[in-house]
Protein backbone atom coordinates (compact mmCIF):
# COMPACT_ATOMS: atom_id res chain seq x y z
CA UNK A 1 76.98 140.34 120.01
CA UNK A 2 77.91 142.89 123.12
CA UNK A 3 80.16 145.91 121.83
CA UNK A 4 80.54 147.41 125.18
CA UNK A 5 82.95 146.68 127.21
CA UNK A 6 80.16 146.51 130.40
CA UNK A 7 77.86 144.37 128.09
CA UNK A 8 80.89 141.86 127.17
CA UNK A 9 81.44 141.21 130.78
CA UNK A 10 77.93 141.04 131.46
CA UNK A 11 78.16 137.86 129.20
CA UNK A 12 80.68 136.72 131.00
CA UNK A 13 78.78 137.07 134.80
CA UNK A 14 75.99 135.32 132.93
CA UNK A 15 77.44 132.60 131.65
CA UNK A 16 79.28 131.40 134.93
CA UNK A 17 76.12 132.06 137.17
CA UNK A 18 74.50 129.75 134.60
CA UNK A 19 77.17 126.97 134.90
CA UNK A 20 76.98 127.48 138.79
CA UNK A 21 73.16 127.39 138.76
CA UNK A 22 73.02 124.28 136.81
CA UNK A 23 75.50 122.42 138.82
CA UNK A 24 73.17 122.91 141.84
CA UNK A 25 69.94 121.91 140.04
CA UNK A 26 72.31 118.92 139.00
CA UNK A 27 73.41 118.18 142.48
CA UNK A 28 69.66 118.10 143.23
CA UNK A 29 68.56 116.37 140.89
CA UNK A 30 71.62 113.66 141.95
CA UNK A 31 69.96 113.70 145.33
CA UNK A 32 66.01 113.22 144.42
CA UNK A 33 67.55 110.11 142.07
CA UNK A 34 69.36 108.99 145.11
CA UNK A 35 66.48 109.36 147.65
CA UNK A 36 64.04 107.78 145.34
CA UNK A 37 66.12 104.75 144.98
CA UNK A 38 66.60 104.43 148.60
CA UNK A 39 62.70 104.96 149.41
CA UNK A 40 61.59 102.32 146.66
CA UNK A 41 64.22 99.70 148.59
CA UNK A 42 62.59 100.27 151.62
CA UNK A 43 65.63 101.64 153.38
CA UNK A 44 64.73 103.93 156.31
CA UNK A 45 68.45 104.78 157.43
CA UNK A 46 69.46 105.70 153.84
CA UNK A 47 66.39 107.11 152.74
CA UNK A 48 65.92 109.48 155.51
CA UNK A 49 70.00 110.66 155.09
CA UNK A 50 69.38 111.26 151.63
CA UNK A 51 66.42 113.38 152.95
CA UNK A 52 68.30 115.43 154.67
CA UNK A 53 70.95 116.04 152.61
CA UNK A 54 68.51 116.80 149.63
CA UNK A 55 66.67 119.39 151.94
CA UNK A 56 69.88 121.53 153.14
CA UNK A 57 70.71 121.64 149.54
CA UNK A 58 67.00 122.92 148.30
CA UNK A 59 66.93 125.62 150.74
CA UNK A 60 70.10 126.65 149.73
CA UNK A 61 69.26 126.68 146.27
CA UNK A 62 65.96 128.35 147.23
CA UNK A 63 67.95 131.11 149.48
CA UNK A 64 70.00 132.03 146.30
CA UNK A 65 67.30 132.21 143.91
CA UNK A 66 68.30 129.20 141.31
CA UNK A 67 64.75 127.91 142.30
CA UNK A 68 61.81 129.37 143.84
CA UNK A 69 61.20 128.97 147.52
CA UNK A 70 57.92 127.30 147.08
CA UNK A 71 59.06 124.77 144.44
CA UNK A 72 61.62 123.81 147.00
CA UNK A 73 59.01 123.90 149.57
CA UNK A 74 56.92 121.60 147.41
CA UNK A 75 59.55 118.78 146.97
CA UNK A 76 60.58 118.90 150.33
CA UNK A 77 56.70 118.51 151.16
CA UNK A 78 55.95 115.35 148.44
CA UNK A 79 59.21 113.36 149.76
CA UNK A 80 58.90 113.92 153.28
CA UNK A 81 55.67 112.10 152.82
CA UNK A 82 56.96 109.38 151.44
CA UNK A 83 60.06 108.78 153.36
CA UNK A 84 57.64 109.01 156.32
CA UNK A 85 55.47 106.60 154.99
CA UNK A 86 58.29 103.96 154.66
CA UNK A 87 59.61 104.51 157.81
CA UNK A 88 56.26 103.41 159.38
């Protein structure tokens, strides 16, 4: 356990950057779920909302470092393609 006072509230920065990063991979991972669903029913409108949403919120993510700019790069590459592919 810390014993310094700088160490203790080191503990305590790390612990709410945690909870903050892990709402936002939650929040992305709501949006993949969401986007998936939409893309498997063959809806265009909804499919290519949830794309956009899901993309302002990875670069985002990928700006603040809680995931790396080419694994956000990556997703947004894979579902593009297949929201473009349903929308043909």
């Amino acid at each position: 356990m810390a014993h310094t006072p700088s160490a203790i509230k080191h503990l305590r920065q790390t612990k709410k950057r945690t909870e903050r990063n892990v709402a936002v991979k939650k929040n992305i991972t709501y949006l993949k779920r969401q986007l998936l669903k939409s893309i498997t029913a063959k809806d265009t409108v909804k499919a290519k909302d949830w794309f956009n949403q899901l993309v302002k919120h990875l670069d985002k993510a990928a700006l603040k470092n809680v995931i790396k700019k080419n694994t956000a790069s990556r997703n947004k590459s894979r579902l593009s393609k297949k929201v473009n592919a349903i929308s043909k």
